[in-house]
C-alpha atoms as a PDB file:
ATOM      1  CA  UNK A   1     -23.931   4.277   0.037  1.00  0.00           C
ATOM      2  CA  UNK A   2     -23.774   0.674   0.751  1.00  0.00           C
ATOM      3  CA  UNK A   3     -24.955  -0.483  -2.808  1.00  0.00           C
ATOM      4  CA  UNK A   4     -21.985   1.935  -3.741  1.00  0.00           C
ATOM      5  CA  UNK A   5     -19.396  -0.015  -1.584  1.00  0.00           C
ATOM      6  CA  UNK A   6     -20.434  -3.530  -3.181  1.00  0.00           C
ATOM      7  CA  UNK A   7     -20.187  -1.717  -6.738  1.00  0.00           C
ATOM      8  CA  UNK A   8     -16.926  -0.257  -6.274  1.00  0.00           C
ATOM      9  CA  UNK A   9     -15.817  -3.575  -4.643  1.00  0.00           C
ATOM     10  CA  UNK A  10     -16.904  -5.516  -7.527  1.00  0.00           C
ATOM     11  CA  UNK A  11     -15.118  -3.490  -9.981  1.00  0.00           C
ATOM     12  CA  UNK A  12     -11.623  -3.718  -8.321  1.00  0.00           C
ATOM     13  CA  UNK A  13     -10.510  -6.483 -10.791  1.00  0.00           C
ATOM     14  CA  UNK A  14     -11.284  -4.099 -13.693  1.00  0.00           C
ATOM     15  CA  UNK A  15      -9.517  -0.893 -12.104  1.00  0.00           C
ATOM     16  CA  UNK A  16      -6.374  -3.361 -11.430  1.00  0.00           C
ATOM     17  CA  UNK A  17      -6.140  -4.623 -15.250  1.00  0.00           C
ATOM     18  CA  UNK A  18      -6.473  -0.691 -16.586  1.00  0.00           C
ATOM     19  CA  UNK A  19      -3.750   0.172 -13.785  1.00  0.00           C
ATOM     20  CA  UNK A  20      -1.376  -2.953 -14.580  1.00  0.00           C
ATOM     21  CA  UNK A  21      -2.162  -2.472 -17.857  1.00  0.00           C
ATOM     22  CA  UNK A  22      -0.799   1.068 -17.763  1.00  0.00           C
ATOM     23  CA  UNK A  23       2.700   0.697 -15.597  1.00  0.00           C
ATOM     24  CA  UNK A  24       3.662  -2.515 -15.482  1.00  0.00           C
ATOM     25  CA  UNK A  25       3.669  -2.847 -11.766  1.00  0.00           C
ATOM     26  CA  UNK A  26       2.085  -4.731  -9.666  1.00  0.00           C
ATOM     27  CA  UNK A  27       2.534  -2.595  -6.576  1.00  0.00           C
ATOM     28  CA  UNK A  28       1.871   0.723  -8.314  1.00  0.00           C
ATOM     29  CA  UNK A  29      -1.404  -0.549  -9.721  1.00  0.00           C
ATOM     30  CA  UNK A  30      -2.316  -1.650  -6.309  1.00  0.00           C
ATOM     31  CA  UNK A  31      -1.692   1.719  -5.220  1.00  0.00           C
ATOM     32  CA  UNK A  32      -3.438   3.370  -8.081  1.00  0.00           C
ATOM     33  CA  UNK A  33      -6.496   1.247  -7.423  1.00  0.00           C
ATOM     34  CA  UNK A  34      -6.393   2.172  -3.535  1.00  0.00           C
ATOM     35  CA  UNK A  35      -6.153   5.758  -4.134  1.00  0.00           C
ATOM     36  CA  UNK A  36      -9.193   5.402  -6.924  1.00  0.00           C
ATOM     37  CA  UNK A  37     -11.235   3.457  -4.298  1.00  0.00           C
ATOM     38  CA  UNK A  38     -10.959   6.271  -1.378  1.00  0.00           C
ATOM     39  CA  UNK A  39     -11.620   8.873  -4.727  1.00  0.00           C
ATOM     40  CA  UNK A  40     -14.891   6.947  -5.137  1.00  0.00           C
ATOM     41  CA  UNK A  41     -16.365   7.211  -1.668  1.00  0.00           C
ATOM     42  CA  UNK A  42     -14.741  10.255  -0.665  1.00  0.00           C
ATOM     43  CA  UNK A  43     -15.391  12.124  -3.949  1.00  0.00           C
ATOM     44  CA  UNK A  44     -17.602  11.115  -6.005  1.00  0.00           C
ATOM     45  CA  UNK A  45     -20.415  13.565  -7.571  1.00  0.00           C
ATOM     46  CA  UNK A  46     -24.055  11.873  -5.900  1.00  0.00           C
ATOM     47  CA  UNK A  47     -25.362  11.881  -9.535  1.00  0.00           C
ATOM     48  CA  UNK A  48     -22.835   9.779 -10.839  1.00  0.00           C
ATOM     49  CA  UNK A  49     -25.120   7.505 -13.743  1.00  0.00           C
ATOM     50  CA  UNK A  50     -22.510   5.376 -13.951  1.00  0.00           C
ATOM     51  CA  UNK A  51     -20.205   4.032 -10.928  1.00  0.00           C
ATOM     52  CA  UNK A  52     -18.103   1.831 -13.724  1.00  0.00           C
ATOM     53  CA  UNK A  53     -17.816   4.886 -15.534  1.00  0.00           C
ATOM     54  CA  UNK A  54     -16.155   7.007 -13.097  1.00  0.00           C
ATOM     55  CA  UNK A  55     -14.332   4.490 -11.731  1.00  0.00           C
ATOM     56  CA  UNK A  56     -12.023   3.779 -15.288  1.00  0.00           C
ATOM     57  CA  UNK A  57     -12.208   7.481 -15.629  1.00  0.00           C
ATOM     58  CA  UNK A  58     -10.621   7.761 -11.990  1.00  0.00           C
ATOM     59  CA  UNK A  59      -8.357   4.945 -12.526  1.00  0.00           C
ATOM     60  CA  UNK A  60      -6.643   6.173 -15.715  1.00  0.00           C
ATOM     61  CA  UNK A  61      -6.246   9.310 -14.961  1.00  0.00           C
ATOM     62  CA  UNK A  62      -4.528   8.348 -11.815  1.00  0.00           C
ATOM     63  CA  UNK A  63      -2.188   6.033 -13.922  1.00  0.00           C
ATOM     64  CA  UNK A  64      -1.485   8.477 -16.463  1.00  0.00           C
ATOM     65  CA  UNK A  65      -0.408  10.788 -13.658  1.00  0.00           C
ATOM     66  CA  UNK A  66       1.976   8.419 -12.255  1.00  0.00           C
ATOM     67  CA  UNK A  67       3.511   7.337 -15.543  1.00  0.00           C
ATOM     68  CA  UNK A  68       4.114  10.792 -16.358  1.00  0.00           C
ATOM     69  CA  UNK A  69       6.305  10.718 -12.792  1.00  0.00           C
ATOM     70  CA  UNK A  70       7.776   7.246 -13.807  1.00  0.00           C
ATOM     71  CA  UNK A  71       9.481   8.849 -17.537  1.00  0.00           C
ATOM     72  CA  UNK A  72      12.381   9.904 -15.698  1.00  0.00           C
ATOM     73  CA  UNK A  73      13.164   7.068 -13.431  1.00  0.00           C
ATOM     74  CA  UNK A  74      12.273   4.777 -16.216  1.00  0.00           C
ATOM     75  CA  UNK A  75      14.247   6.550 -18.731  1.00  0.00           C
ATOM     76  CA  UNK A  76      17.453   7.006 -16.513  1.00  0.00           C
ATOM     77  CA  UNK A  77      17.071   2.832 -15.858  1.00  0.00           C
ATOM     78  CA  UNK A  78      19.729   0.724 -15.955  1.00  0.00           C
ATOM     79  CA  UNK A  79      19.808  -1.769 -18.703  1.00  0.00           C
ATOM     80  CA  UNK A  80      16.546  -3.398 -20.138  1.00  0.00           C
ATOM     81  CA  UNK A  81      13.177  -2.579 -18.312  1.00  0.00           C
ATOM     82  CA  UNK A  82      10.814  -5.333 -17.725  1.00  0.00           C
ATOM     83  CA  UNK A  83       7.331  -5.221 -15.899  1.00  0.00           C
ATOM     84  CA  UNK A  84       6.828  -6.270 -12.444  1.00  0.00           C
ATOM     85  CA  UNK A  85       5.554 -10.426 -13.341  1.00  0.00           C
ATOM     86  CA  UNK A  86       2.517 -11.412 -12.987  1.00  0.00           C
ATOM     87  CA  UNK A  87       2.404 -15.054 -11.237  1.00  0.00           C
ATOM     88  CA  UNK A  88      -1.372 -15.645 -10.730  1.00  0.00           C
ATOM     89  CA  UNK A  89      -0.763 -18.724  -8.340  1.00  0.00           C
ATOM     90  CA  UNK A  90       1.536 -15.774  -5.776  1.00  0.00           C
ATOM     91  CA  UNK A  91      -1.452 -13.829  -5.968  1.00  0.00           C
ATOM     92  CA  UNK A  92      -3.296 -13.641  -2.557  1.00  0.00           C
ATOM     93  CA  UNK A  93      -6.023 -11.039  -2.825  1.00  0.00           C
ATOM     94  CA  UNK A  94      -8.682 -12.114  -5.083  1.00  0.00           C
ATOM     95  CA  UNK A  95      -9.894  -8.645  -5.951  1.00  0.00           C
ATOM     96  CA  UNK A  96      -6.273  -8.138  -8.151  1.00  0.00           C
ATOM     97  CA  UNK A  97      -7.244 -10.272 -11.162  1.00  0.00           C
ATOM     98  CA  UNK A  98      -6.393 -10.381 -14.562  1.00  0.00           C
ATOM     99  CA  UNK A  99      -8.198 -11.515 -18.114  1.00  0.00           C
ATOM    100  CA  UNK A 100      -4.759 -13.189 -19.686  1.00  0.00           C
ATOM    101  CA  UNK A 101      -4.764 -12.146 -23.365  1.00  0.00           C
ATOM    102  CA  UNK A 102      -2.045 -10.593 -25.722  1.00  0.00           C
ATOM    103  CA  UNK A 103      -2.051  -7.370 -24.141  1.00  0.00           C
ATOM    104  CA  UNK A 104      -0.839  -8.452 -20.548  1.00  0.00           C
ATOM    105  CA  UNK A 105       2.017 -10.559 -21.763  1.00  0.00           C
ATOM    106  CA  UNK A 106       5.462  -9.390 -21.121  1.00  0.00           C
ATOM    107  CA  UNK A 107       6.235  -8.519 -24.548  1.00  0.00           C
ATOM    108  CA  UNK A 108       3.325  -6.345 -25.320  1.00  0.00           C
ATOM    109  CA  UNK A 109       3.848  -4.140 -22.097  1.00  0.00           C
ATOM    110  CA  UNK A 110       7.365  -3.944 -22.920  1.00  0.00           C
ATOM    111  CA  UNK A 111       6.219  -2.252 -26.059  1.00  0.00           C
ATOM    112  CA  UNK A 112       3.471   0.333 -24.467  1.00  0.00           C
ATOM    113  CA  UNK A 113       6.801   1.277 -23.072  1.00  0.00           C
ATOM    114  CA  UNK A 114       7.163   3.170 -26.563  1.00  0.00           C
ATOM    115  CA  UNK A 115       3.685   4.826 -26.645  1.00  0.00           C
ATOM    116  CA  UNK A 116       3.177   8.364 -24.258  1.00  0.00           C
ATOM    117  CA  UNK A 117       0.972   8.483 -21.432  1.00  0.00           C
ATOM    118  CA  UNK A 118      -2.472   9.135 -23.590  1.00  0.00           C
ATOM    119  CA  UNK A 119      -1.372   7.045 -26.632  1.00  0.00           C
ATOM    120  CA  UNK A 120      -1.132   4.043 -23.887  1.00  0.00           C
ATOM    121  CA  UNK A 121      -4.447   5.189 -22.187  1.00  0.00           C
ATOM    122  CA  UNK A 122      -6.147   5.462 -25.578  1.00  0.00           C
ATOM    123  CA  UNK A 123      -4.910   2.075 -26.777  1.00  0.00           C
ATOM    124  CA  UNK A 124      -5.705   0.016 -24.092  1.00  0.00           C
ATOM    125  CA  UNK A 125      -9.541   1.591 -23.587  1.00  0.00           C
ATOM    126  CA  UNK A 126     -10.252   1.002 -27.378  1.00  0.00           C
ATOM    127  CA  UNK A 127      -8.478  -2.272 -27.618  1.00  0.00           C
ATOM    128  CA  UNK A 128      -9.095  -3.896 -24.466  1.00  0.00           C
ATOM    129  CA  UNK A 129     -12.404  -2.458 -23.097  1.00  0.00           C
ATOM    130  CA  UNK A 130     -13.287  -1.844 -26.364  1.00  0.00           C
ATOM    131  CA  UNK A 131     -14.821   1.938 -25.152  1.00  0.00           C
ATOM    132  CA  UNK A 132     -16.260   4.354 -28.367  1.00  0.00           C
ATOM    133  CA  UNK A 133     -13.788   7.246 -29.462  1.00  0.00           C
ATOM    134  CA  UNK A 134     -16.695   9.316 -27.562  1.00  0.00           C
ATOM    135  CA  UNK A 135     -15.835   7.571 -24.526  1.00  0.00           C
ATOM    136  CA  UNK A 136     -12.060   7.421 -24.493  1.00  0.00           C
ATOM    137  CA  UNK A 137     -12.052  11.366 -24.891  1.00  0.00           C
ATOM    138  CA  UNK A 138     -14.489  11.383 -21.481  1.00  0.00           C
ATOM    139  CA  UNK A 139     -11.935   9.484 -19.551  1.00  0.00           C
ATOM    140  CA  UNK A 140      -9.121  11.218 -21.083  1.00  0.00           C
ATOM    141  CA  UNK A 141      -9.907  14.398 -21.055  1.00  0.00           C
ATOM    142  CA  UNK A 142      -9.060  14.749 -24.444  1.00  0.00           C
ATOM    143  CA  UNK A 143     -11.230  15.367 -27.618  1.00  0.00           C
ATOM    144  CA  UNK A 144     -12.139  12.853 -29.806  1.00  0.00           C
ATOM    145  CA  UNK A 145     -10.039  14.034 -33.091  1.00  0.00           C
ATOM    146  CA  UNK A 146      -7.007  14.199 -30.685  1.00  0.00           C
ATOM    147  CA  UNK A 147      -7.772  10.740 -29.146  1.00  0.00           C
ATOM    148  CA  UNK A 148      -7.880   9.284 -33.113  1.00  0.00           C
ATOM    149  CA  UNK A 149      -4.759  10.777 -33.150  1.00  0.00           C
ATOM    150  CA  UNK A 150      -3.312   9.493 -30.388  1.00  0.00           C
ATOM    151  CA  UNK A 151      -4.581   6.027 -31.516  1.00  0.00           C
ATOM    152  CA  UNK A 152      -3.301   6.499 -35.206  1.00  0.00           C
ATOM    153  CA  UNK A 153       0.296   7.357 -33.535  1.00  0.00           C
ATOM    154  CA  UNK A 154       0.306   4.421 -31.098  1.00  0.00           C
ATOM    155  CA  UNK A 155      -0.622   1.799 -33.888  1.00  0.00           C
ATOM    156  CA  UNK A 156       2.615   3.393 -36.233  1.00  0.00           C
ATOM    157  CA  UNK A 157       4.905   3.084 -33.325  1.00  0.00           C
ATOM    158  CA  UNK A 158       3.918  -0.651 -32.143  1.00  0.00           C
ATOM    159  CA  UNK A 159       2.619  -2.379 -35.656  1.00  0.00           C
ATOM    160  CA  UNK A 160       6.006  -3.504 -36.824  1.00  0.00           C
ATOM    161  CA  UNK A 161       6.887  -4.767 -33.538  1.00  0.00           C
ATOM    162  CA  UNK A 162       3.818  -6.119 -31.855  1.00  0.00           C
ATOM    163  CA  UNK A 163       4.221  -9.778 -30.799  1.00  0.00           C
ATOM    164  CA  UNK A 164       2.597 -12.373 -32.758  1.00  0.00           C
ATOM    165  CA  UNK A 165       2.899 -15.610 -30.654  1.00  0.00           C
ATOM    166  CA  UNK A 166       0.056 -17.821 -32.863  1.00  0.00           C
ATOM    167  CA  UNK A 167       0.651 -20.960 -30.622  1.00  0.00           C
ATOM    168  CA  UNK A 168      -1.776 -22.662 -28.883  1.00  0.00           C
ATOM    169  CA  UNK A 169      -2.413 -23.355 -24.928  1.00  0.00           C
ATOM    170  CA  UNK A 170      -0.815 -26.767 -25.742  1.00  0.00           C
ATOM    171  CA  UNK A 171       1.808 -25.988 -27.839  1.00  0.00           C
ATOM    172  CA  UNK A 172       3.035 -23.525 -25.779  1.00  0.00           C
ATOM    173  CA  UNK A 173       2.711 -25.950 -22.634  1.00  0.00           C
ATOM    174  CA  UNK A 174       4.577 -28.347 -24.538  1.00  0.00           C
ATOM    175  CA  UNK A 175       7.007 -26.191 -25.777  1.00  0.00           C
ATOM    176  CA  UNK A 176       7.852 -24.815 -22.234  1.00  0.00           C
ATOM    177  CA  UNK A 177       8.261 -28.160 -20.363  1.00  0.00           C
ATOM    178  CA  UNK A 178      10.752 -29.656 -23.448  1.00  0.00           C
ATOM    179  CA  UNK A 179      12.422 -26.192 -22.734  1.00  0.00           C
ATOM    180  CA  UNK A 180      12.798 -26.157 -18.609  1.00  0.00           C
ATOM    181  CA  UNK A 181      13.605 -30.382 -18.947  1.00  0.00           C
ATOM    182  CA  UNK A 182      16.426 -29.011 -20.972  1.00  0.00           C
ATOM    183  CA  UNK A 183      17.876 -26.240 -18.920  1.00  0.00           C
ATOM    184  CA  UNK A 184      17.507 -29.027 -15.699  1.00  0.00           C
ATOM    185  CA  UNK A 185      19.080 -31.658 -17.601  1.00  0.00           C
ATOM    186  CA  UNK A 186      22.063 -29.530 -19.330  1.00  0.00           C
ATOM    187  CA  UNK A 187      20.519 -30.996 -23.077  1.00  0.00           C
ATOM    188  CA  UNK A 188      22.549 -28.752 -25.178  1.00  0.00           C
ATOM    189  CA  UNK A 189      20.959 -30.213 -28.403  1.00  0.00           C
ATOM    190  CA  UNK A 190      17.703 -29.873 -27.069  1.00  0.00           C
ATOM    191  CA  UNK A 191      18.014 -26.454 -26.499  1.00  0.00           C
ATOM    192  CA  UNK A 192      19.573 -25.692 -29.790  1.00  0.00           C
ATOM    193  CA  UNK A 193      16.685 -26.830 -31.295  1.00  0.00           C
ATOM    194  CA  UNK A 194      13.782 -25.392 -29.307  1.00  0.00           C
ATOM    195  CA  UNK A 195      15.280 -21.831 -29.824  1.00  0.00           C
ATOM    196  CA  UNK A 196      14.920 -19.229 -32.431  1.00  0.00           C
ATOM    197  CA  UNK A 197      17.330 -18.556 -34.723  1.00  0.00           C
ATOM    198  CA  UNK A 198      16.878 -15.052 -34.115  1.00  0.00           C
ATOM    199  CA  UNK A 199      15.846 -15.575 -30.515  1.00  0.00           C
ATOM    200  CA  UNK A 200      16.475 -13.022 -27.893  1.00  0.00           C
ATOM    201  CA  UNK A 201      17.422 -12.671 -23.998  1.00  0.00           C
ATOM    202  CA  UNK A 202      16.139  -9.826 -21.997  1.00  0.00           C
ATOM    203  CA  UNK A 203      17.522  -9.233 -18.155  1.00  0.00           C
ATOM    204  CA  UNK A 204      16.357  -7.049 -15.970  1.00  0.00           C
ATOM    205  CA  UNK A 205      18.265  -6.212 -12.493  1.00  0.00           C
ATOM    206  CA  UNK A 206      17.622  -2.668 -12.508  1.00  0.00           C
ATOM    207  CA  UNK A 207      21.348  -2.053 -11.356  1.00  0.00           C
ATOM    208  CA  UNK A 208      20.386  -3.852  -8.253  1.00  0.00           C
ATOM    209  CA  UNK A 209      20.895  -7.411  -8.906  1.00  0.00           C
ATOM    210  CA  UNK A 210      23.526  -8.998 -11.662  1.00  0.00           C
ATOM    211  CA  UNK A 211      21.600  -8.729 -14.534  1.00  0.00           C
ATOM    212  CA  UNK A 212      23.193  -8.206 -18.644  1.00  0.00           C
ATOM    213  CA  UNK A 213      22.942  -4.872 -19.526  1.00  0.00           C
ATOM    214  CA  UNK A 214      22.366  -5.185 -23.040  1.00  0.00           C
ATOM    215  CA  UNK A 215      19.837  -7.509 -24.861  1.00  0.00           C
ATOM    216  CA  UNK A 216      21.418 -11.268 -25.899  1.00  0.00           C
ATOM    217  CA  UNK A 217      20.443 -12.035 -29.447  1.00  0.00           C
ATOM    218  CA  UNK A 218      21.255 -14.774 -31.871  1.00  0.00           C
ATOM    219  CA  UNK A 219      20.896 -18.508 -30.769  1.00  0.00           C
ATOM    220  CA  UNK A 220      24.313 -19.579 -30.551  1.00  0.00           C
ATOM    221  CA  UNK A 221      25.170 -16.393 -28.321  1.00  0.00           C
ATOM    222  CA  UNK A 222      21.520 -16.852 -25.999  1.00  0.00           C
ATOM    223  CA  UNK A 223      22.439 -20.741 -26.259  1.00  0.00           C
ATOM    224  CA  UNK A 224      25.894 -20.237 -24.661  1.00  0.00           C
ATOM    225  CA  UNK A 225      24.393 -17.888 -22.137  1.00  0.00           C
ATOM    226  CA  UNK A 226      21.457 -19.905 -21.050  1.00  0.00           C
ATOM    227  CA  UNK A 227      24.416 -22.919 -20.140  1.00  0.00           C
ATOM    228  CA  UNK A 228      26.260 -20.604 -18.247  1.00  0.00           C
ATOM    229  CA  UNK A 229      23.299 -19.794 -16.103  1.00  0.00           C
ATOM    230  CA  UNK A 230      22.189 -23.192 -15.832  1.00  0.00           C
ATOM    231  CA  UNK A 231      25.650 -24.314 -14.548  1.00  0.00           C
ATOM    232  CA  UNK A 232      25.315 -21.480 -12.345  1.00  0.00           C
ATOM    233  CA  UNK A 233      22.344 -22.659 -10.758  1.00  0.00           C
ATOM    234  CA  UNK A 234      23.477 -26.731 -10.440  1.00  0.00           C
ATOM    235  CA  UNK A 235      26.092 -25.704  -8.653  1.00  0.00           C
ATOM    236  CA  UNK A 236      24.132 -23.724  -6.237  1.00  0.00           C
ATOM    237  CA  UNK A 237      21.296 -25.858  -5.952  1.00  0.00           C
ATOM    238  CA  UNK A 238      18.799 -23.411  -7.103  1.00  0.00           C
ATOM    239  CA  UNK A 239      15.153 -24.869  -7.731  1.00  0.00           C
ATOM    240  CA  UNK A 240      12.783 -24.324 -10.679  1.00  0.00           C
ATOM    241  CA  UNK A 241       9.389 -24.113 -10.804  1.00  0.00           C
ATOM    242  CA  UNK A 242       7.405 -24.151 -13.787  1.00  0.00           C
ATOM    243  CA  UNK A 243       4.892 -21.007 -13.412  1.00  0.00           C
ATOM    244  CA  UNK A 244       2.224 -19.265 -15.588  1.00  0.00           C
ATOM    245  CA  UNK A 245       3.587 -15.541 -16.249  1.00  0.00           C
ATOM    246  CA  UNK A 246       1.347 -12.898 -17.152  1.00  0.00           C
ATOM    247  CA  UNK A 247      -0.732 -15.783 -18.992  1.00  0.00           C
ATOM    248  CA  UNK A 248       2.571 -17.009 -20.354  1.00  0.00           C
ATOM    249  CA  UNK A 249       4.929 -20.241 -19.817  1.00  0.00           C
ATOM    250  CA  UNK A 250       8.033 -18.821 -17.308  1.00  0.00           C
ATOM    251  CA  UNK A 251       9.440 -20.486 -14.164  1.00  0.00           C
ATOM    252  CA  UNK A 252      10.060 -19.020 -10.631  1.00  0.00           C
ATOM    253  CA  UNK A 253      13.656 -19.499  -9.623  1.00  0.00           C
ATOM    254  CA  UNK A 254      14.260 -19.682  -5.942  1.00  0.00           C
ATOM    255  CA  UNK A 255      17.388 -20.170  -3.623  1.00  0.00           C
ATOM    256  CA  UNK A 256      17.642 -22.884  -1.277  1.00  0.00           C
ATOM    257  CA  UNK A 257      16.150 -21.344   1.637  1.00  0.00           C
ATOM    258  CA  UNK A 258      12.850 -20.887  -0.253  1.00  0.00           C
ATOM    259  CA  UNK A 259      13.656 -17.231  -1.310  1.00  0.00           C
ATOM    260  CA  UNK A 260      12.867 -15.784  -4.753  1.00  0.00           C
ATOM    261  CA  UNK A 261      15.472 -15.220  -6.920  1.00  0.00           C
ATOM    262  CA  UNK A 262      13.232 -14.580 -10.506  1.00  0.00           C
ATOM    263  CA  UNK A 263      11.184 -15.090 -13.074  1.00  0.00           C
ATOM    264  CA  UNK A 264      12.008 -16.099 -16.013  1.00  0.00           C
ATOM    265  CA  UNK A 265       9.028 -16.122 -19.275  1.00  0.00           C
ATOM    266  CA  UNK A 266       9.037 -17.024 -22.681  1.00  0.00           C
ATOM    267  CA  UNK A 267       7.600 -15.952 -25.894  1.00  0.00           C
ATOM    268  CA  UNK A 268       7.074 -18.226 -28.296  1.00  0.00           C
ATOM    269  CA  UNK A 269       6.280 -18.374 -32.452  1.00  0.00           C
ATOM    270  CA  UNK A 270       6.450 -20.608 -35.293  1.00  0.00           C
ATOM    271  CA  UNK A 271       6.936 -23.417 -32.763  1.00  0.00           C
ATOM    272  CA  UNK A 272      10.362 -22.014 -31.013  1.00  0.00           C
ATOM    273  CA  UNK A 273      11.523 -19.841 -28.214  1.00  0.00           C
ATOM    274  CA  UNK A 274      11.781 -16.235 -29.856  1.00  0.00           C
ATOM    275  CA  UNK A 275      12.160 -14.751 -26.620  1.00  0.00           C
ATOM    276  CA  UNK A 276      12.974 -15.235 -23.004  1.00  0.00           C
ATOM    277  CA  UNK A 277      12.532 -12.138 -20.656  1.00  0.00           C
ATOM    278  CA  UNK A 278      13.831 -12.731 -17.097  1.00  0.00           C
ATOM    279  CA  UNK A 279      13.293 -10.225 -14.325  1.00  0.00           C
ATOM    280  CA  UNK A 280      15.653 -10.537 -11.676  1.00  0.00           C
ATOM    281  CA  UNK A 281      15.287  -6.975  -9.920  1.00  0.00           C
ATOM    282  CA  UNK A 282      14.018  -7.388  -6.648  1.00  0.00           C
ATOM    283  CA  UNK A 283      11.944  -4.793  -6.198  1.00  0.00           C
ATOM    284  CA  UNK A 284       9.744  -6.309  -8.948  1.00  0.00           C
ATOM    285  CA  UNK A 285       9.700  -9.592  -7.066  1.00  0.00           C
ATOM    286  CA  UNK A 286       8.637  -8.535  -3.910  1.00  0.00           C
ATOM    287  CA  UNK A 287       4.739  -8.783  -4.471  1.00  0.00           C
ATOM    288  CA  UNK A 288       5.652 -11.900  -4.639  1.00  0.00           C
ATOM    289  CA  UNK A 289       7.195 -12.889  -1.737  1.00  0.00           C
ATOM    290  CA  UNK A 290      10.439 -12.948   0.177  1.00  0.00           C
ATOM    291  CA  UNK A 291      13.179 -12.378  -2.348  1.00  0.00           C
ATOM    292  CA  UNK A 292      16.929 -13.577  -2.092  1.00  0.00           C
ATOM    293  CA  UNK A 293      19.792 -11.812  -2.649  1.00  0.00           C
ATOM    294  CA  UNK A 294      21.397 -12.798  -5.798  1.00  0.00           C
ATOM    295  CA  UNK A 295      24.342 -11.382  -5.848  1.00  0.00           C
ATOM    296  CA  UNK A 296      25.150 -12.708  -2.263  1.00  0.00           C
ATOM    297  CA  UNK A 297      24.269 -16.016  -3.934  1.00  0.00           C
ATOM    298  CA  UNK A 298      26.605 -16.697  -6.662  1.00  0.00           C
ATOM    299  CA  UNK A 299      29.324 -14.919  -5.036  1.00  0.00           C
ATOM    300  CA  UNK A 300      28.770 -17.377  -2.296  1.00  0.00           C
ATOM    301  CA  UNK A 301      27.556 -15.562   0.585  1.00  0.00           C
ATOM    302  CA  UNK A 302      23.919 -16.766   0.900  1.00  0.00           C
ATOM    303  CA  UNK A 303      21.551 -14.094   2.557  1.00  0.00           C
ATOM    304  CA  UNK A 304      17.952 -12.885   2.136  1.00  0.00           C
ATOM    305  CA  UNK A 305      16.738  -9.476   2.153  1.00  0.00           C
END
C-alpha cells in the first residue's frame, strides 16, 4: 500500500497535465486529480499491472465526465471563452506541474474547445503521451476503429486553424518586452509595428467583469483598443508584470492594493503579435490569488473581492 501512495504521488504532475489539458481549468483539474487520487486508493483492483495505467485511465475518464457537464455552461457563455492561465511562478503546490509545449498554450486549448469530449481525449493521449491506438481505446472505453475516427475528425476540425507560432525562446522574449515597454510608455509607433496586420484581441470577463464581447481584429482597430486600455490603466495606476503564461510571454495586471486584475498573453508568428488573449474573469484568476474588482476599479470605486 505504501509503495502505492509514493506511486500515485509521483504521478500527480501527469494526472494534472491530462486534466488541464482537457478543461482548461486550473481548479477543475485540481479537482479531477483529487477525486482520481481517492479512486486510486479507495478503488483500485489489487492486480492492477500498471498504477500509471489506471491512473490516466481514471483521470480522463473523470475529465471527460465533467466536460460533458461543462457543454452547457460553456456554450451558454458570455462572449469569448478563455482557459483558466497558467502562471507557473503563482503556482504553490509542486505536485500541479506542467511540460510547456504547443498544446498547453492558450491558443491551442482555445481550439480543443471545437473537438467533443473523446475527440479531445483521443488527441491529447496520441499527441501528447504519445499512447498506441490500442491504448487510447483502453482508457476510453472506446474501440480502436472508433478512436481512429475520433482522431481523423479532430485533426479536420483543428488543421486549418492550429497555431503555428515558429519563434524562438528569444525571439519571443524579445518580442514581448519591446511589446509591454510600449504599452508602459504609450509608443504608438512601436506598437504599430510589433502587431499583426491581421492581429487579433480576445477578452474574456465571462459577463462578470468588463470584458468586449466580440473578438477585436485588424491592427488599426486592436491598435486603438490596446491605447484605450493603456490610458485606462495610467490613470489608475495599475502595475504590470511581465509573466510566463501557459509557457507563453503575457503579463499579470494588478490594482494598486496588490490585487489581480488579469492576464494578459500573446501569440506570436512571423516575428509580430498575431494574437493577444486576456482573461479578465475572476473566477479564472482566483488560483491565483486575491483578485480585484475591475469594474469597481475603472468606475472609480476601488474594492477587492
Amino acid at each position: 500500500m505504501a509503495d502505492r501512495v509514493a506511486e500515485t504521488r509521483e504521478l500527480r504532475p501527469l494526472m494534472f497535465s491530462i486534466a488541464y489539458r482537457m478543461l482548461g481549468s486550473v481548479t477543475e483539474a485540481e479537482d479531477i486529480v483529487q477525486e482520481a487520487f481517492l479512486r486510486l486508493h479507495t478503488s483500485a483492483p489489487a492486480d492492477v499491472r500498471s498504477t500509471e495505467a489506471y491512473a490516466v485511465t481514471v483521470t480522463t475518464r473523470l475529465a471527460i465526465d465533467a466536460l460533458r457537464s461543462a457543454r452547457r455552461r460553456r456554450d451558454q457563455y458570455v462572449g469569448p471563452w478563455l482557459p483558466e492561465p497558467w502562471v507557473e511562478s503563482a503556482q504553490q503546490d509542486p505536485a500541479s506541474r506542467l511540460e510547456m509545449d504547443e498544446t498547453v498554450s492558450v491558443a491551442f486549448l482555445v481550439l480543443l474547445e471545437t473537438l467533443s469530449p473523446v475527440e479531445r481525449a483521443v488527441l491529447l493521449l496520441r499527441e501528447v503521451l504519445g499512447y498506441s491506438y490500442a491504448e487510447v481505446a483502453t482508457v476510453v472505453g472506446r474501440s480502436e476503429s472508433a478512436c481512429r475516427q475520433a482522431m481523423h475528425r479532430a485533426h479536420l476540425r483543428i488543421r486549418d486553424s492550429r497555431p503555428r507560432y515558429t519563434a524562438s525562446a528569444a525571439e519571443w522574449e524579445r518580442l514581448a518586452g519591446r511589446f509591454f515597454a510600449a504599452v508602459r510608455d504609450g509608443d504608438v509607433a512601436a506598437l504599430e509595428e510589433l502587431l499583426a496586420r491581421d492581429v487579433t484581441f480576445y477578452g474574456d470577463g465571462g459577463g462578470k467583469a468588463p470584458a468586449v464581447r466580440q473578438p477585436v481584429a485588424g491592427r488599426v482597430a486592436v491598435l486603438r483598443f490596446i491605447c484605450g486600455l493603456a490610458r485606462q490603466a495610467d490613470r489608475l495606476h495599475f502595475a504590470l508584470a511581465p509573466v510566463s503564461v501557459n509557457g507563453q510571454p503575457g503579463a499579470q495586471f494588478s490594482a494598486p492594493d496588490g490585487s489581480i486584475l488579469g492576464v494578459l498573453s500573446l501569440g506570436i508568428g512571423d516575428g509580430r503579435i498575431v494574437t493577444l488573449y486576456n482573461q479578465i474573469n475572476p473566477d479564472k484568476l482566483r488560483h491565483l490569488g486575491t483578485v480585484g474588482d475591475l469594474a469597481a476599479w475603472t468606475a472609480g470605486e476601488p474594492g477587492g473581492q
